[in-house]
Protein backbone atom coordinates (compact mmCIF):
# COMPACT_ATOMS: atom_id res chain seq x y z
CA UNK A 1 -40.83 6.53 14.63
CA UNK A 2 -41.07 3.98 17.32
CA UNK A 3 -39.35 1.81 19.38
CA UNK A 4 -40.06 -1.04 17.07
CA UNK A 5 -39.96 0.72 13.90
CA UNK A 6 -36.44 1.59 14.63
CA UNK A 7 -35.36 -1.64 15.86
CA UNK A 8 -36.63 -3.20 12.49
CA UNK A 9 -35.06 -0.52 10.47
CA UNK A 10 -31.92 -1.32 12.55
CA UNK A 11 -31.97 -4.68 11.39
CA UNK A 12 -32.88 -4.52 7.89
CA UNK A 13 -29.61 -1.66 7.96
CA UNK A 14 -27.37 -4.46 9.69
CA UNK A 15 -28.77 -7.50 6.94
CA UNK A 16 -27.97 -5.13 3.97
CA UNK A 17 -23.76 -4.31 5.34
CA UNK A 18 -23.39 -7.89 6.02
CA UNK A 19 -23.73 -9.07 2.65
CA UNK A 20 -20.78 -7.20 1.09
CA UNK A 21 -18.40 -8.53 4.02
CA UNK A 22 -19.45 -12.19 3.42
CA UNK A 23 -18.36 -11.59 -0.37
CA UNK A 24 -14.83 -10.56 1.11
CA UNK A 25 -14.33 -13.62 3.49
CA UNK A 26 -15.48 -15.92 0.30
CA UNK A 27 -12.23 -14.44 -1.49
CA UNK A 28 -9.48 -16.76 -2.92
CA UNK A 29 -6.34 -17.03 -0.88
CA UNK A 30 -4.12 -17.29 -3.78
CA UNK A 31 -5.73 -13.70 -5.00
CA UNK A 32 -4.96 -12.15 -1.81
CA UNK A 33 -1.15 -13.43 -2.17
CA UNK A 34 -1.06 -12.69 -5.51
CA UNK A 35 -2.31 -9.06 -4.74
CA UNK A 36 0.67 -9.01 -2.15
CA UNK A 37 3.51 -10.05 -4.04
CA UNK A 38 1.91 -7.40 -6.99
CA UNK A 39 1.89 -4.61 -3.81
CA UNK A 40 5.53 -5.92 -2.65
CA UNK A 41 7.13 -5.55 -5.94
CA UNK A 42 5.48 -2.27 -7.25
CA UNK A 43 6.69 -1.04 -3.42
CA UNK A 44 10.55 -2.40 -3.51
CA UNK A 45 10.49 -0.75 -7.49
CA UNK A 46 9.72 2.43 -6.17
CA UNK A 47 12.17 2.26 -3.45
CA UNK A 48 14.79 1.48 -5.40
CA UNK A 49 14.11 4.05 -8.21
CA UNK A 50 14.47 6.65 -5.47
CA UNK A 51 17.77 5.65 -4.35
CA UNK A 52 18.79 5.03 -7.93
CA UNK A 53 17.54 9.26 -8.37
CA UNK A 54 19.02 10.16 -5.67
CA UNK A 55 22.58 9.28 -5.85
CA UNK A 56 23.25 10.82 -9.28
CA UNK A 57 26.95 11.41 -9.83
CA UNK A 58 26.61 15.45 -9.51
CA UNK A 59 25.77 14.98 -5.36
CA UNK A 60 27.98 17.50 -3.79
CA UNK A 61 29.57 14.92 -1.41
CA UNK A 62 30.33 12.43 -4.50
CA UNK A 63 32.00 15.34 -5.75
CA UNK A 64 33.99 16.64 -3.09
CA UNK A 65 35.26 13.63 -2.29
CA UNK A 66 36.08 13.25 -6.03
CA UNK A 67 38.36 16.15 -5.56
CA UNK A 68 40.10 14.98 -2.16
CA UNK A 69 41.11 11.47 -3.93
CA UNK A 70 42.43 13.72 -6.96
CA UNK A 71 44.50 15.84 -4.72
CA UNK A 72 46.02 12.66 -2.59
């Protein structure tokens, strides 16, 4: 190809990815939020259901210091 066969296809290539980004700049704000506070909460769940799992009641420090407060 030449020179200004690749410069065209160059340009029809750069047209055809700028479409899809102007789509995400036209995007509601209060989506995007919305989106966030969805991300923030599913996040902070899962966070807390793996402290919740691991502090079960059988932990080996919970229960030797079970035994030390029984002894006192």
């Amino acid at each position: 190809m030449g020179i200004l066969e690749v410069a065209i296809a160059s340009l029809i290539w750069a047209r055809r990815g700028e479409q899809p980004r102007d789509e995400l700049y036209g995007t509601d704000i209060g989506q995007f939020l919305g989106r966030m506070v969805v991300a923030l909460a599913v996040f902070a769940a899962v966070i807390t259901g793996l402290q919740i799992a691991a502090a079960h009641p059988d932990d080996p420090k919970i229960v030797a210091d079970r035994t030390v407060a029984e002894a006192n």
